[in-house]
Protein backbone atom coordinates (compact mmCIF):
# COMPACT_ATOMS: atom_id res chain seq x y z
CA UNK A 1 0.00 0.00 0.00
CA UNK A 2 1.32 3.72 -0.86
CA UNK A 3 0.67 6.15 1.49
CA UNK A 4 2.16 9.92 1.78
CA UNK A 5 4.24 10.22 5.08
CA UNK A 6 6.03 13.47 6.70
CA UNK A 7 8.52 14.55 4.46
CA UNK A 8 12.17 14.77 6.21
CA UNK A 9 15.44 15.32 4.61
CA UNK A 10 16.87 13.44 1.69
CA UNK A 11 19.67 11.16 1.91
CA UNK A 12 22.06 11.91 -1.39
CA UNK A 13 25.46 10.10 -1.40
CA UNK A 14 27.44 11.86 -4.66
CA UNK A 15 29.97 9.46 -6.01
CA UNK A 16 32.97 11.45 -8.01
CA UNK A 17 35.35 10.07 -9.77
CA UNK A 18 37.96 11.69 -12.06
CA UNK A 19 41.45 11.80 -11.66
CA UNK A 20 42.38 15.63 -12.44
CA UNK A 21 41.51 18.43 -9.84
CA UNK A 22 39.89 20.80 -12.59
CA UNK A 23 37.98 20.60 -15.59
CA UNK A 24 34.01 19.89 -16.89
CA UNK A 25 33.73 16.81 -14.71
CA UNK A 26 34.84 18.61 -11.93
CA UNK A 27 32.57 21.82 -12.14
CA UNK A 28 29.83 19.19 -13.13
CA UNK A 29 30.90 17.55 -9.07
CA UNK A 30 30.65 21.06 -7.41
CA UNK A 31 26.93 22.24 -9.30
CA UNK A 32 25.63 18.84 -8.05
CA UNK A 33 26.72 19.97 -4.75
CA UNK A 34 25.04 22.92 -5.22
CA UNK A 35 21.94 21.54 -6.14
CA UNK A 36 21.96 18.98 -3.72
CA UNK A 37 22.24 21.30 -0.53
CA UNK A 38 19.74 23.92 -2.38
CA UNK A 39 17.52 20.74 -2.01
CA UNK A 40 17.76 20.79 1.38
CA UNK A 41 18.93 17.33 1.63
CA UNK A 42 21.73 15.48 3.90
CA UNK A 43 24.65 14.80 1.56
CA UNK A 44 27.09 12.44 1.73
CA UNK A 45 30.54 12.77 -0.51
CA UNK A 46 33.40 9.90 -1.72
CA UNK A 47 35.89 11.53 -4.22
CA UNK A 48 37.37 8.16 -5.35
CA UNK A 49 40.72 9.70 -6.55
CA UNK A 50 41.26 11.88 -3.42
CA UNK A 51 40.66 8.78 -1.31
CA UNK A 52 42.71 6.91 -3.37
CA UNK A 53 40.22 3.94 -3.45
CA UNK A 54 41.64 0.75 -4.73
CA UNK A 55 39.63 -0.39 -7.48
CA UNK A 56 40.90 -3.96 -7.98
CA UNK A 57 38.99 -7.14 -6.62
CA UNK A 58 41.34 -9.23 -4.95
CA UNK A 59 41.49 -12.63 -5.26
CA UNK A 60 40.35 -13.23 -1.60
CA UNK A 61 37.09 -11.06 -2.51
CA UNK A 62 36.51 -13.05 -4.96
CA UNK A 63 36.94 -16.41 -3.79
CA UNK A 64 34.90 -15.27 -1.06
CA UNK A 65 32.31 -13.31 -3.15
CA UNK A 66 28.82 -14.85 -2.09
CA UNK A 67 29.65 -14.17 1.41
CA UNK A 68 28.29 -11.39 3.24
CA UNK A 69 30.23 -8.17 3.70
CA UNK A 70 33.28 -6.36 2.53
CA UNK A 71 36.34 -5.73 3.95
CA UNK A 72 37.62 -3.10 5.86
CA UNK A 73 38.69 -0.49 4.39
CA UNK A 74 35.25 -0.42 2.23
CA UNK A 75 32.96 -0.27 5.89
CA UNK A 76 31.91 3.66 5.27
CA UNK A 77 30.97 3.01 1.41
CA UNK A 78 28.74 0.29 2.14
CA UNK A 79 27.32 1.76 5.02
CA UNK A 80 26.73 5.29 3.01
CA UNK A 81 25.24 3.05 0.55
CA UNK A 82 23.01 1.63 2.49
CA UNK A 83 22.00 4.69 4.38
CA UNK A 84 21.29 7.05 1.18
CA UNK A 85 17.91 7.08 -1.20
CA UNK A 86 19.40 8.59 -4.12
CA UNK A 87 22.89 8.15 -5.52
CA UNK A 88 24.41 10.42 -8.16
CA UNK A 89 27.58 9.34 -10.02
CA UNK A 90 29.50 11.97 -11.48
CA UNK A 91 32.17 10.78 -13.93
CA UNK A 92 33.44 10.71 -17.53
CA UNK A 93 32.35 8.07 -19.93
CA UNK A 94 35.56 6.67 -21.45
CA UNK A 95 35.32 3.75 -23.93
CA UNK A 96 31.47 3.39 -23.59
CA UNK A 97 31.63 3.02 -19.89
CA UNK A 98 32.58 3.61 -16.23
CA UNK A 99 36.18 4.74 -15.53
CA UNK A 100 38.23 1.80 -14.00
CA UNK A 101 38.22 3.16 -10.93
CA UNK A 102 34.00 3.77 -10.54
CA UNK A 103 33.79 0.02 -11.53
CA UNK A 104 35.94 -1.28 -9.45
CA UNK A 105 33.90 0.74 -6.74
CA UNK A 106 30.89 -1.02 -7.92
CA UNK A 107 32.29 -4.46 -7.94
CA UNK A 108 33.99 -4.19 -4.50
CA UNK A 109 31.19 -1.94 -2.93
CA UNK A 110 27.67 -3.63 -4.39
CA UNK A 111 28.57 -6.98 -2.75
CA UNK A 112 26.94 -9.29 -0.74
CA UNK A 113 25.15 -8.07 2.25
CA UNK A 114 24.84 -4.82 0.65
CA UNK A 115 23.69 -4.49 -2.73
CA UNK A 116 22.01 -8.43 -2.84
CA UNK A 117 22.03 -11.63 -1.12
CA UNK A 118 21.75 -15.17 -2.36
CA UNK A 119 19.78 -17.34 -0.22
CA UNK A 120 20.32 -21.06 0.47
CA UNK A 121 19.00 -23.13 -2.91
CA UNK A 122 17.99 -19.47 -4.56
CA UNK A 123 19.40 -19.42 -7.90
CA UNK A 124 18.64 -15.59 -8.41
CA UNK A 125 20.11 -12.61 -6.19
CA UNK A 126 18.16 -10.89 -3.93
CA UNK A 127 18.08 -7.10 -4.35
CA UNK A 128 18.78 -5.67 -0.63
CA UNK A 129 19.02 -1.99 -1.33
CA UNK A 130 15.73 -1.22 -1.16
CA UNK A 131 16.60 2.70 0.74
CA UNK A 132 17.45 3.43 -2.95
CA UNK A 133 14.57 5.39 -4.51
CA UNK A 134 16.49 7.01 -7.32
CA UNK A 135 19.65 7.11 -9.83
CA UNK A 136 21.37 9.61 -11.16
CA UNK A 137 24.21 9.46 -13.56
CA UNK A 138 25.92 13.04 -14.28
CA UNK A 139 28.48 11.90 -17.17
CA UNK A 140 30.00 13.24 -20.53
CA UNK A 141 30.80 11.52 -23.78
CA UNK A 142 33.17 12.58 -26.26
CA UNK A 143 31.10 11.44 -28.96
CA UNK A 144 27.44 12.06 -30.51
CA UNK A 145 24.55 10.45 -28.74
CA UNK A 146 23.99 8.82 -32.10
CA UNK A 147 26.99 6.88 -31.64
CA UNK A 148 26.16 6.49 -28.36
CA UNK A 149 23.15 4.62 -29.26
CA UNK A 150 24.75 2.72 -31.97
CA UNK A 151 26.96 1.44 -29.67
CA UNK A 152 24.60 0.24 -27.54
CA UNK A 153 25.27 2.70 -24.15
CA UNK A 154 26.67 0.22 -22.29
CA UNK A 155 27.57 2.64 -19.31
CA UNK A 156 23.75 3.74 -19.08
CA UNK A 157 22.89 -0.53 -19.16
CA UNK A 158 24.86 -0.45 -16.37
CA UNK A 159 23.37 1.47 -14.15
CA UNK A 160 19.75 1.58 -15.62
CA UNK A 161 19.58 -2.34 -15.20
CA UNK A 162 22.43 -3.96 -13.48
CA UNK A 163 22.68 -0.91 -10.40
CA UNK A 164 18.42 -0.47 -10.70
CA UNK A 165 18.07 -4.04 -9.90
CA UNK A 166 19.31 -3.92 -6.91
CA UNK A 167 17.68 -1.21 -5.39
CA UNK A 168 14.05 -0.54 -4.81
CA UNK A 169 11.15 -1.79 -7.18
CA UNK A 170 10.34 1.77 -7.87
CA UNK A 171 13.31 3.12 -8.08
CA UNK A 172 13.85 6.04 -10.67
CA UNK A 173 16.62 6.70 -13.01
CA UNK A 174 17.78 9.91 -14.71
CA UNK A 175 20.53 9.87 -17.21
CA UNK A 176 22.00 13.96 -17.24
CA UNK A 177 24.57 13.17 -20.24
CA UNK A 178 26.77 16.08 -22.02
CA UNK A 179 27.68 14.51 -25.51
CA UNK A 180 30.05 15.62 -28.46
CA UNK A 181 32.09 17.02 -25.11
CA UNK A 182 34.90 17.20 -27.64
CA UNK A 183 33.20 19.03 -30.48
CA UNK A 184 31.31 21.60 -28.70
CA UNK A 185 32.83 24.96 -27.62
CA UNK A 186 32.61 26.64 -24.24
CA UNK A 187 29.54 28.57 -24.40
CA UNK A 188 27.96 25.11 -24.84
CA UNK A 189 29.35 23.30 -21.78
CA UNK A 190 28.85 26.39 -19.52
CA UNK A 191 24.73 26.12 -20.29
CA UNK A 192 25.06 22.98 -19.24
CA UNK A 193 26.37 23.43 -16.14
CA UNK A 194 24.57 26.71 -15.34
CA UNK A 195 21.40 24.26 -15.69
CA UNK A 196 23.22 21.63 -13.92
CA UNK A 197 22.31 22.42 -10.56
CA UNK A 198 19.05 23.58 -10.59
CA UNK A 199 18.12 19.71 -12.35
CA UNK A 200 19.60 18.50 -9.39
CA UNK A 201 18.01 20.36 -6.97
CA UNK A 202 14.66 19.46 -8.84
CA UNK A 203 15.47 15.85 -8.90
CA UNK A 204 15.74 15.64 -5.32
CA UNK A 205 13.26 18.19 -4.14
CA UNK A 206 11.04 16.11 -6.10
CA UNK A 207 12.38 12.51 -4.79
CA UNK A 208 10.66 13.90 -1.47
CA UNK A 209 7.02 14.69 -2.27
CA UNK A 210 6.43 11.17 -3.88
CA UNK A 211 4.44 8.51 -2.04
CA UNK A 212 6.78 5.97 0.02
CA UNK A 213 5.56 2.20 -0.09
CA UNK A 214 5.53 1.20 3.57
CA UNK A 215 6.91 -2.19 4.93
């Protein structure tokens, strides 16, 4: 049954990860900041570079992969993970997809006990991030969205279906894509970021006055 409760604060975690320190992907970071605490919202932050995450499974992770948890060093991402209703990933799409070190993030991070579990005799996963209401992918392409499409968009498969599954039946997903990044000039990518924040802060403002399913 849906039924309206008292709207409180939204829970954003903001995912960034690029390696430089400047740049469109990085002014694309701060406006979703922007928009995010314009929203009103709690935010929660994980510059993947800065923290120097390590982005490469290990071969006890993955001998070890169906069993619950993750190690360590990963305890805060899994817990923001867990504690946040929308996640925005803010990153540059190179070769069709994530950057090597947002994937890795995603493979050590959306593990068991998190992002799914896999119950005794099951022989499907069982999505467990259910706080997730909505996705939000804030990336650029150096090419057409025409070749994007041809292609096939395998970045946006990856979050629309792989990352949706996992999180709550009625979760929504919003894809906020800057293409031909390497074509256009200036004046183009600075409308895009002037508009960048107040999507954001739409996006989430919005996220609150939906209906919540209750448990």
């Amino acid at each position: 049954m849906i039924r309206r409760t008292q709207n409180s604060p939204r829970r954003v975690l903001v995912i960034f990860c690029h390696p430089r320190p400047d740049g469109f992907i990085r002014a694309a970071f701060d406006q979703v900041k922007v928009g995010v605490r314009a929203a009103g919202a709690d935010i929660r932050v994980h510059d993947l570079y800065r923290e120097k995450f390590v982005p490469e499974l290990s071969a006890e992770e993955h001998r070890t992969h169906s069993q619950p948890g993750v190690a360590d060093e990963l305890q805060q991402h899994a817990d923001d993970l867990r504690w946040c209703d929308t996640l925005i990933l803010v990153y540059p799409t190179w070769w069709s997809g994530q950057p090597a070190m947002l994937k890795g993030w995603i493979d050590r991070v959306w593990a068991a006990g998190v992002a799914w579990e896999l119950p005794e005799g099951a022989n499907r996963l069982r999505p467990t991030l259910r706080n997730v209401r909505q996705l939000v992918a804030v990336t650029s392409h150096g090419s057409s969205k025409l070749v994007n499409s041809l292609q096939g968009e395998g970045g946006k498969r990856t979050i629309f279906r792989s990352l949706r599954s996992m999180c709550h039946p009625l979760a929504r997903t919003h894809w906020l894509a800057f293409y031909g990044i390497d074509n256009y000039q200036t004046n183009r990518r600075h409308a895009y970021l002037d508009k960048l924040a107040a999507k954001i802060e739409r996006l989430v403002s919005e996220s609150s006055k939906r209906p919540r399913l209750q448990r």
